[in-house]
Protein backbone atom coordinates (compact mmCIF):
# COMPACT_ATOMS: atom_id res chain seq x y z
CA UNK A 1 104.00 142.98 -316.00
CA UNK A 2 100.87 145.24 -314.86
CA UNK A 3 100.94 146.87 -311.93
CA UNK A 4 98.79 146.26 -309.37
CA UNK A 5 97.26 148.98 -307.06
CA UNK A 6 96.84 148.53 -303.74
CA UNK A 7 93.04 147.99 -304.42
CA UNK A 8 93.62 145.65 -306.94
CA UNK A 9 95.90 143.83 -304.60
CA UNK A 10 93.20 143.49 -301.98
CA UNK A 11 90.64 142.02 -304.84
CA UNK A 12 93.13 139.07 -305.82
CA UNK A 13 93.82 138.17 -302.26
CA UNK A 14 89.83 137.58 -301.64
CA UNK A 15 89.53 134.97 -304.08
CA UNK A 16 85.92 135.66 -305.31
CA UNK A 17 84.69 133.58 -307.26
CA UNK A 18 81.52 134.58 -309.49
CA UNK A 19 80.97 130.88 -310.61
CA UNK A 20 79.89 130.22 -307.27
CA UNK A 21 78.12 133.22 -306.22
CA UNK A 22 74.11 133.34 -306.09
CA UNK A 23 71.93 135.36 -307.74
CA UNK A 24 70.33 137.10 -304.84
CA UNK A 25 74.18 138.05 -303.23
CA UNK A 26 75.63 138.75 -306.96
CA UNK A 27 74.59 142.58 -307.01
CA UNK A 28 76.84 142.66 -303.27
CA UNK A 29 79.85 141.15 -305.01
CA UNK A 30 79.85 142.89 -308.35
CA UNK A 31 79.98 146.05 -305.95
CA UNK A 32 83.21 144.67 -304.21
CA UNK A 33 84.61 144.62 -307.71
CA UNK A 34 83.53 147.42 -309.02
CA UNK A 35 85.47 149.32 -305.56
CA UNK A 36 88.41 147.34 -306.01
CA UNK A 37 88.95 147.15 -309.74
CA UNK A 38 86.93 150.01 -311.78
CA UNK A 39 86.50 153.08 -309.01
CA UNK A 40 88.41 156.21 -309.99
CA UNK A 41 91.22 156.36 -307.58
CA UNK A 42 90.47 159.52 -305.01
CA UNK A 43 91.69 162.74 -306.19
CA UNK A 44 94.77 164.48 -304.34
CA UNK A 45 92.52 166.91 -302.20
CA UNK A 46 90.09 164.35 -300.96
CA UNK A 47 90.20 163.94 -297.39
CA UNK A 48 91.27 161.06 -295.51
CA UNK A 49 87.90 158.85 -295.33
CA UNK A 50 87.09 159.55 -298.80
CA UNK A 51 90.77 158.28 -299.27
CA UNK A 52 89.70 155.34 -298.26
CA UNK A 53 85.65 154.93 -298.50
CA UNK A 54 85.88 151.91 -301.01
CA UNK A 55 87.55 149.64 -298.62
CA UNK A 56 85.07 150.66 -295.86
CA UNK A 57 82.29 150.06 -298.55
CA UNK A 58 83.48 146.74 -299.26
CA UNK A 59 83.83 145.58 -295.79
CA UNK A 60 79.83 146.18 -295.56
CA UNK A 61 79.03 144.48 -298.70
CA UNK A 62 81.08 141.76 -297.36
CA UNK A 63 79.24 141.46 -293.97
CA UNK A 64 76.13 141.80 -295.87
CA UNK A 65 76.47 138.19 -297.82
CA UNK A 66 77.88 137.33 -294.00
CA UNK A 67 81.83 136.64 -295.90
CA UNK A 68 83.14 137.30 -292.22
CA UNK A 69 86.43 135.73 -292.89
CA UNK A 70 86.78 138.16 -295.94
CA UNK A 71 85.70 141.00 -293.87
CA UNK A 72 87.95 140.13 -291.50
CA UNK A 73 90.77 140.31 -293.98
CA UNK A 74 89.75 144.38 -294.64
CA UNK A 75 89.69 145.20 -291.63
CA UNK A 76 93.28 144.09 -291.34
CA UNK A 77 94.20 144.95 -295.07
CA UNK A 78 96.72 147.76 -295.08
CA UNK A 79 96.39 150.82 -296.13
CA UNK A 80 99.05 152.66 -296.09
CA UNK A 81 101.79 151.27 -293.00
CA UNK A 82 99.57 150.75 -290.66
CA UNK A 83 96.23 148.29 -291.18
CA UNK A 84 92.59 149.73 -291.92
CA UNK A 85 91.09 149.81 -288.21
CA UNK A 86 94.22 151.10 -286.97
CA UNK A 87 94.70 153.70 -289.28
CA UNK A 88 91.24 154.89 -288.60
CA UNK A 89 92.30 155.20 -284.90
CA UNK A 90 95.25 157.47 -286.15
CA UNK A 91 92.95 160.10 -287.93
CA UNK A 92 90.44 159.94 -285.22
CA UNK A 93 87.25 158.03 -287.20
CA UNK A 94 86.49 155.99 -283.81
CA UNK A 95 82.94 155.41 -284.43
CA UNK A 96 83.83 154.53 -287.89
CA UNK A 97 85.73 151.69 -286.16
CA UNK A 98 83.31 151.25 -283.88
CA UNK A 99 80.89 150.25 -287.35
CA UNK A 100 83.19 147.99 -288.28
CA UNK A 101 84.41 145.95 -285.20
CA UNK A 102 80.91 145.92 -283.89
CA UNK A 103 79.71 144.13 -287.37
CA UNK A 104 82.61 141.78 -287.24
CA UNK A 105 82.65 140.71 -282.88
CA UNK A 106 81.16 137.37 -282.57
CA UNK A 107 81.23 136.43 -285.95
CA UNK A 108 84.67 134.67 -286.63
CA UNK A 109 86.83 133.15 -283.69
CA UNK A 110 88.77 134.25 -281.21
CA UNK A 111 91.65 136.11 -282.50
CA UNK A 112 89.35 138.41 -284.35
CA UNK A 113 87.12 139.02 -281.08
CA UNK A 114 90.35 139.70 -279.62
CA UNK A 115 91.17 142.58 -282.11
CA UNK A 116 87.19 144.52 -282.12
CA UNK A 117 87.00 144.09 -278.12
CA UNK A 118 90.57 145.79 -277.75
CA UNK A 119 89.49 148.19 -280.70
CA UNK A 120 86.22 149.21 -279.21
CA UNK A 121 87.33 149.84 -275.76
CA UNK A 122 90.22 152.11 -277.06
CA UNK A 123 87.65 153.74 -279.56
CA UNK A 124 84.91 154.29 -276.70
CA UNK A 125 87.40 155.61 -274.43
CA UNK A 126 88.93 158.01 -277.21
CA UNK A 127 85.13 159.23 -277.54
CA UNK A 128 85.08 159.90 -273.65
CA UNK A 129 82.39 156.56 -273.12
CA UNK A 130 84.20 155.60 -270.26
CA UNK A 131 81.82 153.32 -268.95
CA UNK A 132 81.02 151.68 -272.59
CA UNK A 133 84.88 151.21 -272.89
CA UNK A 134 84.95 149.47 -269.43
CA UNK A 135 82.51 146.80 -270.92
CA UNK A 136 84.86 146.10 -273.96
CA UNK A 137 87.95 145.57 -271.58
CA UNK A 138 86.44 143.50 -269.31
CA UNK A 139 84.97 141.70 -271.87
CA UNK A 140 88.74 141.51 -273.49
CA UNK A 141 90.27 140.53 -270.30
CA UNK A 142 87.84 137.75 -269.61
CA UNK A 143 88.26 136.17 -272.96
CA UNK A 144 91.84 136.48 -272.98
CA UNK A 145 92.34 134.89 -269.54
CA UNK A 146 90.04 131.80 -270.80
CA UNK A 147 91.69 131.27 -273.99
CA UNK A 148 95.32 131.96 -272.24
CA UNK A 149 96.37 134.59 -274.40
CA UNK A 150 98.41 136.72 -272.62
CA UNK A 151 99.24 139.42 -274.92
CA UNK A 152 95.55 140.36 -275.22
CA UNK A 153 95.44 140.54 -271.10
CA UNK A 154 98.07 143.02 -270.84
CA UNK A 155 96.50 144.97 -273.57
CA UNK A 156 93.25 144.68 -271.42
CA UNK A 157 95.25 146.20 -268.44
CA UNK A 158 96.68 148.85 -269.96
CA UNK A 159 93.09 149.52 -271.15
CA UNK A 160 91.40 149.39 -267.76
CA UNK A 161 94.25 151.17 -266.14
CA UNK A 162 93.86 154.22 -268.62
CA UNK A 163 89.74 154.03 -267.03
CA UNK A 164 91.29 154.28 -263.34
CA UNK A 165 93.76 157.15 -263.96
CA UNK A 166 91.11 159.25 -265.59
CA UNK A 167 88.93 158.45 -262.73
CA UNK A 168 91.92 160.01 -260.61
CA UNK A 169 92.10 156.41 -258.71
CA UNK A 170 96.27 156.55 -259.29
CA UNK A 171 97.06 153.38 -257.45
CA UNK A 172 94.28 151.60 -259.11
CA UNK A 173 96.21 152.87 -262.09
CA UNK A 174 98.90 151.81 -261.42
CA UNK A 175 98.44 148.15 -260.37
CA UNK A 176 96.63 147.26 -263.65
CA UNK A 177 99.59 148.93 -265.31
CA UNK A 178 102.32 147.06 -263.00
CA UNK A 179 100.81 143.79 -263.88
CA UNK A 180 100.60 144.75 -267.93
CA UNK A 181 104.59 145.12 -267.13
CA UNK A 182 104.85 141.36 -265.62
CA UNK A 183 103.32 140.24 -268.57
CA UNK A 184 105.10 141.75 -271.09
CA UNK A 185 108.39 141.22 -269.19
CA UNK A 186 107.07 137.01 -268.77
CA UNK A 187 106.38 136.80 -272.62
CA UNK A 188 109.45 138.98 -273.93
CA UNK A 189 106.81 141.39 -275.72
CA UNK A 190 109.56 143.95 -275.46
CA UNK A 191 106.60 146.79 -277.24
CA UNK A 192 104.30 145.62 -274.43
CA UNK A 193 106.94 146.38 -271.97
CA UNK A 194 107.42 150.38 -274.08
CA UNK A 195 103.75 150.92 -273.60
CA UNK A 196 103.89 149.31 -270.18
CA UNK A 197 106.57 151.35 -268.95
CA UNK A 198 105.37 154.84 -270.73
CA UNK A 199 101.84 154.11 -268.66
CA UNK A 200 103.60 153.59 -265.35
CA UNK A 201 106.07 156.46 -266.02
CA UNK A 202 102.51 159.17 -266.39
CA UNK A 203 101.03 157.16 -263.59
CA UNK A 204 103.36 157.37 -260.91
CA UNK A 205 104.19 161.09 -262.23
CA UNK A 206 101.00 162.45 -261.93
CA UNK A 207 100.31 160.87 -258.43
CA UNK A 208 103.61 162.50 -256.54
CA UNK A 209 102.51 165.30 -258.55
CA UNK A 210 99.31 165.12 -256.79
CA UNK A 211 99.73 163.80 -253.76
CA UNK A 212 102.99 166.20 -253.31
CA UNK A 213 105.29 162.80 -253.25
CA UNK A 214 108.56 163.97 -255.04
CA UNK A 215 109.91 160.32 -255.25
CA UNK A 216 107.19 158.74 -256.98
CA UNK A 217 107.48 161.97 -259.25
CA UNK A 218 111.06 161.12 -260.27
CA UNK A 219 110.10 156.91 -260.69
CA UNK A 220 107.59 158.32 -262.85
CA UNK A 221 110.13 159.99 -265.12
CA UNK A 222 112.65 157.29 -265.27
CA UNK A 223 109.76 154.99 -266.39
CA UNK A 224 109.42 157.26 -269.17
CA UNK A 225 112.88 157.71 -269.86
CA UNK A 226 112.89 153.94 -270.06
CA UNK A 227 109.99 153.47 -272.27
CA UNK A 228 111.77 156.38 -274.37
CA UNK A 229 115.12 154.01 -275.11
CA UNK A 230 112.23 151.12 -276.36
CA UNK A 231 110.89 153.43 -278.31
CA UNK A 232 114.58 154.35 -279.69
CA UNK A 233 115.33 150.49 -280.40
CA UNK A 234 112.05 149.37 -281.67
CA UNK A 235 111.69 152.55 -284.22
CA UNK A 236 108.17 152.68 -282.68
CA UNK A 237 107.33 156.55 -283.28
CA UNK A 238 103.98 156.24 -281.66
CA UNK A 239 105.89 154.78 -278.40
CA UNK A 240 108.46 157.74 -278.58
CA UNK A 241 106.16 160.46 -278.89
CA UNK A 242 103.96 159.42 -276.38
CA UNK A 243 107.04 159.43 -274.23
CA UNK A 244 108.44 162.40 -274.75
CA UNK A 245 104.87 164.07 -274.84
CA UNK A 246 104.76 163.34 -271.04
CA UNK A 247 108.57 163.96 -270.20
CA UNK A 248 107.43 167.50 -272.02
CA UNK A 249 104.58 167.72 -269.07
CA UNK A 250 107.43 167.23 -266.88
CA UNK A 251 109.21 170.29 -268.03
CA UNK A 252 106.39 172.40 -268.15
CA UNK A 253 105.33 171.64 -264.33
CA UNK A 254 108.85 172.39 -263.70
CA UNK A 255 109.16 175.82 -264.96
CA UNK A 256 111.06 175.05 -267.93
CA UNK A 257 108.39 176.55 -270.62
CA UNK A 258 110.66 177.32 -273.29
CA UNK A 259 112.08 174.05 -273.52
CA UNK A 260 108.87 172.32 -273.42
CA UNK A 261 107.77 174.25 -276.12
CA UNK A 262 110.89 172.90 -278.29
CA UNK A 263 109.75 169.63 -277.95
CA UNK A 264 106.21 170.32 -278.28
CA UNK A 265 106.70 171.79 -281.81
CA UNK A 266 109.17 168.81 -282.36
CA UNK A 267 106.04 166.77 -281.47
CA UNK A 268 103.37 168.87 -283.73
CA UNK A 269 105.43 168.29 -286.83
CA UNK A 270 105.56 164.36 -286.52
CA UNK A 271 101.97 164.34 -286.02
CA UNK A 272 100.93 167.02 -288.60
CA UNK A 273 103.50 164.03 -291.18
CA UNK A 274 101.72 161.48 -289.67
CA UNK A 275 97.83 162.90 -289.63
CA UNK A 276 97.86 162.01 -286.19
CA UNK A 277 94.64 163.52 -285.09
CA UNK A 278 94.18 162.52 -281.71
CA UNK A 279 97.46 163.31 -280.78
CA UNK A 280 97.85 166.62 -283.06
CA UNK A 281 94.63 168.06 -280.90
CA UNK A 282 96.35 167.37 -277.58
CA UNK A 283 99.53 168.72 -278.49
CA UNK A 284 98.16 171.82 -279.54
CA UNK A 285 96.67 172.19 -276.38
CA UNK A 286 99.63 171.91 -274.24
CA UNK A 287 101.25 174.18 -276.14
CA UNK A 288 98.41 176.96 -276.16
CA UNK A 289 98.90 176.02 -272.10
CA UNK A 290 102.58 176.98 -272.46
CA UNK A 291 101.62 180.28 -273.89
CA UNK A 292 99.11 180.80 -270.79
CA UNK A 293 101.81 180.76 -268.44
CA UNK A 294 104.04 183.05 -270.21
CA UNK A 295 101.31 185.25 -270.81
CA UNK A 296 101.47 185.54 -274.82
CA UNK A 297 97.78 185.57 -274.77
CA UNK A 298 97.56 185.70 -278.86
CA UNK A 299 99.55 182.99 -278.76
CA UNK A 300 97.61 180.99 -276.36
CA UNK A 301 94.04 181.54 -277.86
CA UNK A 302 95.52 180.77 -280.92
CA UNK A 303 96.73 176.97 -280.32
CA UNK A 304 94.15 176.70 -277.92
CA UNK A 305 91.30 177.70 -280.35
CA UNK A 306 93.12 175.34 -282.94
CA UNK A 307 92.96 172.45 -280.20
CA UNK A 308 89.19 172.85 -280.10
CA UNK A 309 88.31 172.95 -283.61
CA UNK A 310 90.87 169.65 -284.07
CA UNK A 311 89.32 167.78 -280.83
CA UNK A 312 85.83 168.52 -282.06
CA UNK A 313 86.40 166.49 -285.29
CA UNK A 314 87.14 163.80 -283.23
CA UNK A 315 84.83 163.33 -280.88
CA UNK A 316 86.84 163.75 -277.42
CA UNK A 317 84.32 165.48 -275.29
CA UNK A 318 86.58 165.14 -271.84
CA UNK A 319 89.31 166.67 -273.77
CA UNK A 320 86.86 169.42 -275.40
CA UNK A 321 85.81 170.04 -271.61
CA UNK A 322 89.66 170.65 -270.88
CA UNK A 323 90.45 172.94 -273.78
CA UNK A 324 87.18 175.03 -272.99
CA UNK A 325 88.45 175.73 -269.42
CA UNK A 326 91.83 176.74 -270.68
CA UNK A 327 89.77 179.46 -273.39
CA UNK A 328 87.85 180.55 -270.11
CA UNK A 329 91.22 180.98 -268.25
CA UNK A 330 92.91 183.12 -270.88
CA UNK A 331 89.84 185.58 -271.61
CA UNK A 332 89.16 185.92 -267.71
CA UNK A 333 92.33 185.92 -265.59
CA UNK A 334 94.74 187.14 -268.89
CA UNK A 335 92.20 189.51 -270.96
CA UNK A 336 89.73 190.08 -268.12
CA UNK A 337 86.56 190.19 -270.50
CA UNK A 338 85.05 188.01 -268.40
CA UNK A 339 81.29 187.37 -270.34
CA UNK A 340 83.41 185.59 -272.73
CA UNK A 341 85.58 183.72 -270.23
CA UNK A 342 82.12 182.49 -268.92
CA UNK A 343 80.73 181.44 -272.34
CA UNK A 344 83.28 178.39 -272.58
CA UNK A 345 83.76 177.42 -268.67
CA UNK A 346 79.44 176.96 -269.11
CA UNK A 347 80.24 174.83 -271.86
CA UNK A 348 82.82 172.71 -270.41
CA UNK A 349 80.96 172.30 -267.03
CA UNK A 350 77.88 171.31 -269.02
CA UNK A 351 80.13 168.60 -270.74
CA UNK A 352 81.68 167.77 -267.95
CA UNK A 353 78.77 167.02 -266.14
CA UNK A 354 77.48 164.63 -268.22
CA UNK A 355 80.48 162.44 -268.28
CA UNK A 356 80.54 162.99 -264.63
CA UNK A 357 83.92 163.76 -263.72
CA UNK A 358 84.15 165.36 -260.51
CA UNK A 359 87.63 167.00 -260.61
CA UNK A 360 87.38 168.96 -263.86
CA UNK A 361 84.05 170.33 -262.63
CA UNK A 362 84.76 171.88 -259.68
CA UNK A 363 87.75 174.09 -261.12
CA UNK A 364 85.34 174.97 -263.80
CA UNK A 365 82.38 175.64 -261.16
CA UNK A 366 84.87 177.99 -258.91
CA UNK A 367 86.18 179.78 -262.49
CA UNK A 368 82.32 180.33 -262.93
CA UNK A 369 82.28 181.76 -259.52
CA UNK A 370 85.31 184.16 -259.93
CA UNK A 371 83.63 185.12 -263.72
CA UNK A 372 80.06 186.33 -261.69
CA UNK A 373 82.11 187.48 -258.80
CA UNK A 374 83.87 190.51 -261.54
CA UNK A 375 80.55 190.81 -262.81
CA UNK A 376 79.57 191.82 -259.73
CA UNK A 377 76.65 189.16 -259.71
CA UNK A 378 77.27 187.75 -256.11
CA UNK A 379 74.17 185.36 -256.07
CA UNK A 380 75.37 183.42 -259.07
CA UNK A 381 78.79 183.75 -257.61
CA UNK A 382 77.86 181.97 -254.22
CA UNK A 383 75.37 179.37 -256.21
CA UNK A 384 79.05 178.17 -258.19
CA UNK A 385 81.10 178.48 -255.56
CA UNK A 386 78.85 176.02 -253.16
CA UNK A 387 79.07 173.57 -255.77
CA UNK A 388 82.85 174.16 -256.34
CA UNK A 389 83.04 173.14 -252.44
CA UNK A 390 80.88 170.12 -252.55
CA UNK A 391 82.81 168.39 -255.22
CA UNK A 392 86.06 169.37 -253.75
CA UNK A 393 85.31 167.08 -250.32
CA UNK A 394 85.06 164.22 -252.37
CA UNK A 395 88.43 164.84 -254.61
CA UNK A 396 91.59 162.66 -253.79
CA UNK A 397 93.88 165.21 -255.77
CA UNK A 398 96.26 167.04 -253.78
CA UNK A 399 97.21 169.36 -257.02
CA UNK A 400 93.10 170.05 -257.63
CA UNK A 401 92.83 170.72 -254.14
CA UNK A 402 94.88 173.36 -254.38
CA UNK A 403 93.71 175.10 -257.63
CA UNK A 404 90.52 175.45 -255.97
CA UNK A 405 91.21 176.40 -252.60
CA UNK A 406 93.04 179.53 -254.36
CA UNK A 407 90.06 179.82 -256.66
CA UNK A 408 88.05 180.34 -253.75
CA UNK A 409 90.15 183.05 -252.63
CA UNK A 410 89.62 184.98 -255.34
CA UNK A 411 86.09 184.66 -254.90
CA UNK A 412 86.18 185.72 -251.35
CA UNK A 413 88.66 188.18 -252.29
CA UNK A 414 86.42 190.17 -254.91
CA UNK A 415 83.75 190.29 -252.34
CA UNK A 416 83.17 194.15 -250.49
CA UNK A 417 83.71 192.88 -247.28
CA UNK A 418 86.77 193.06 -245.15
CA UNK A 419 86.33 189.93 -243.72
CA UNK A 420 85.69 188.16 -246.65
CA UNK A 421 88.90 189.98 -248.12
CA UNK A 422 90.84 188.80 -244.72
CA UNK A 423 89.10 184.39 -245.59
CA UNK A 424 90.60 185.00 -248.87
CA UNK A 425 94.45 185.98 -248.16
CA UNK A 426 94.00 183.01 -245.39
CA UNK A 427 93.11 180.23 -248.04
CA UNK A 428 95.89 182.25 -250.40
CA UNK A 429 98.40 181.00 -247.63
CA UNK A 430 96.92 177.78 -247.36
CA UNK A 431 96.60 176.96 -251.35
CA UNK A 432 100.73 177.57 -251.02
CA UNK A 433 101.22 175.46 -248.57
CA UNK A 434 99.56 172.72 -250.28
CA UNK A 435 100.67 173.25 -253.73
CA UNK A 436 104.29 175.18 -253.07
CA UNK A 437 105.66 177.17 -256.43
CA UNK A 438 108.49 175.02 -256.73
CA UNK A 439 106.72 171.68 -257.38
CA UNK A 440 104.48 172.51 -260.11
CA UNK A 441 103.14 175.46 -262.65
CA UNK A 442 100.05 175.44 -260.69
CA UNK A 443 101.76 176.64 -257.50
CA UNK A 444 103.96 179.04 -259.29
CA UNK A 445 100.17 180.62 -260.77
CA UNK A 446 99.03 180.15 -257.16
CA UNK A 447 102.22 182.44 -255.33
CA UNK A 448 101.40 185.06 -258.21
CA UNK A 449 97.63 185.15 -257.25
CA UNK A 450 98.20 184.83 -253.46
CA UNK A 451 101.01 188.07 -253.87
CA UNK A 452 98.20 190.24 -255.94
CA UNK A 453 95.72 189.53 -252.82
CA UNK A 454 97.61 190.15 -250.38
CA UNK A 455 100.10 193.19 -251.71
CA UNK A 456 97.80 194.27 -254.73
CA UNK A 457 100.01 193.99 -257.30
């Protein structure tokens, strides 16, 4: 018996037949069999779409002699474990799926508009199109609801929750994420109720964390503790190190650096077996963050500057914007060279600005401030530090609130003054009181900046 590649597998099971096939389509389906059947198999070194370019191919010479049901069948053919669109997801091609499930909506029933709508919105919102991935899941949620499939609803919800949290509306967050839970829990989709429970557990985290509510801190954590034992039964690794990714957060906000780290590294070698870019980028980044805080500033460019390059090749521009901050953070409040500091918090306020998220600007606007203030430029300093304050009246973040309140002192701070000197130890004392150094690294950073203002050391 011959063996059958997976290629050749994929041919049988689309039962061409060139009896049937006319003339003007036959140079389309002779290409599908050349892909399939006759294509060299990729060498070792090629990288991951070239690994898998002839399925791609063939999914377009399908949808070009309209063979949706056939195309349809690609899209879910499988790879390797996991099937074609998904597996795209994993090494961070989104608008590659975005070609694909955009060719294929509308064109088959529902159970395959089902899979592009829930596709695109997760591939829009992994390219920071927030408002393009709000489309898809409406779109999702209203077909689902009038086709009763309630599966697809609660993966609309968790989609459209993910929109609210990075919006900073937590409790908006939260009920779309509460109801995803009901659902799950009323259909026994005991994943759905993992994913449910791992959203709820960052959601209600990061809101005590933010609004200073220790309680909803701690429900946050057991939710993730609980979506970690689903994870455990299920064997789902994507579940588990989502979980523990966040539980990692946890540490890390509460001082415990060293053991975050442990897990991070845990986390980076899953991902680097798994070519989990998406997920490789952001762990790399919260563990060049670890590195900040413990001031091992080789360390910290170095994860951090391998965060960039890895989020670049995928497209995130909100988590680009983040990373770019944290490279302006090291080389101005670590390495004090602060020309380079302000060459990548201009970048990530530019991005920033375009996707219009209010929070993330107006730390980078007051780190811009700070960067002119050393500089000794007080005009530009003023100009960043107006629009630091404008933002920050319209932020419901008790954590961001606090950041820049003691970014602000610094700024008045480095001014001649003695006044301005005298504002600046005042909003010092009130950045502590809002964000205290026991609930979170960012008050622990602000007691060590409010002690060098006011003792100088």
């Amino acid at each position: 018996m011959s063996y059958l590649t997976k290629s050749n597998q994929l041919f049988q099971s689309l039962e061409i037949d060139f009896e049937i096939v006319s003339l003007n389509q036959l140079d389309n389906y002779t290409a599908i069999e050349y892909f399939l059947t006759l294509e060299d198999e990729p060498p070792e070194n090629a990288n991951n779409l070239q690994k898998i370019n002839r399925y791609l191919q063939v999914f377009h010479h399908l949808c070009e002699v309209a063979e949706w049901q056939k195309a349809g069948q690609v899209l879910s053919f499988c790879y390797s474990s996991k099937e074609l669109h998904e597996q795209l997801r994993i090494w961070g091609y989104y608008r590659e799926q975005i070609e694909l499930y955009q060719q294929l909506l509308g064109k088959l029933n529902d159970e395959q508009d089902i899979i592009c709508l829930y596709g695109l919105g997760r591939a829009f919102y992994n390219l920071s199109d927030y408002n393009q991935s709000l489309i898809y899941y409406q779109e999702l949620i209203n077909l689902a609801r009038l086709i009763n499939n309630r599966q697809a609803e609660a993966f609309a919800l968790d989609g459209l929750g993910n929109i609210q949290y990075i919006n900073y509306n937590f409790d908006g967050a939260i009920a779309y994420f509460q109801k995803q839970l009901d659902i799950a829990n009323e259909i026994e989709d005991k994943e759905q109720q993992g994913y449910a429970l791992q959203n709820l557990g960052y959601a209600f985290y990061f809101s005590g964390l933010n609004q200073g509510k220790y309680h909803d801190q701690q429900t946050g954590l057991h939710y993730l503790e609980d979506a970690l034992v689903i994870a455990d039964q299920l064997d789902n690794q994507e579940l588990e190190s989502l979980s523990i990714d966040h539980i990692t957060i946890i540490y890390f906000n509460r001082g415990q650096y060293n053991k975050s780290l442990t897990y991070l590294f845990r986390q980076l070698a899953i991902c680097q077996k798994n070519n989990d870019k998406r997920r490789h980028a952001a762990i790399l980044e919260n563990i060049g963050k670890c590195y900040v805080i413990l001031k091992q500033s080789d360390q910290a460019l170095k994860y951090s500057q391998a965060a960039l390059i890895a989020t670049r090749e995928i497209g995130n521009k909100c988590e680009e914007a983040n990373i770019l901050n944290d490279l302006g953070v090291i080389y101005c409040y670590q390495l004090k060279r602060y020309q380079e500091a302000l060459f990548y918090f201009e970048q990530a306020l530019n991005i920033l600005q375009k996707l219009n998220i209010e929070g993330h600007q107006s730390v980078c606007a007051v780190n811009i401030s700070v960067c002119y203030s050393y500089l000794k430029n007080q005009e530009k300093s003023v100009f960043y530090l107006n629009i630091a304050k404008s933002l920050m009246t319209e932020l419901e973040s008790v954590e961001t609130k606090g950041i820049l309140i003691m970014s602000i002192a610094n700024s008045y701070w480095l001014r001649d003054k003695i006044w301005y000197k005298a504002w600046g130890i005042l909003l010092a004392i009130k950045a502590l009181i809002i964000i205290p150094p026991w609930r979170s690294a960012n008050g622990r950073l602000a007691m060590e900046s409010a002690i060098k203002q006011i003792f100088g050391r």
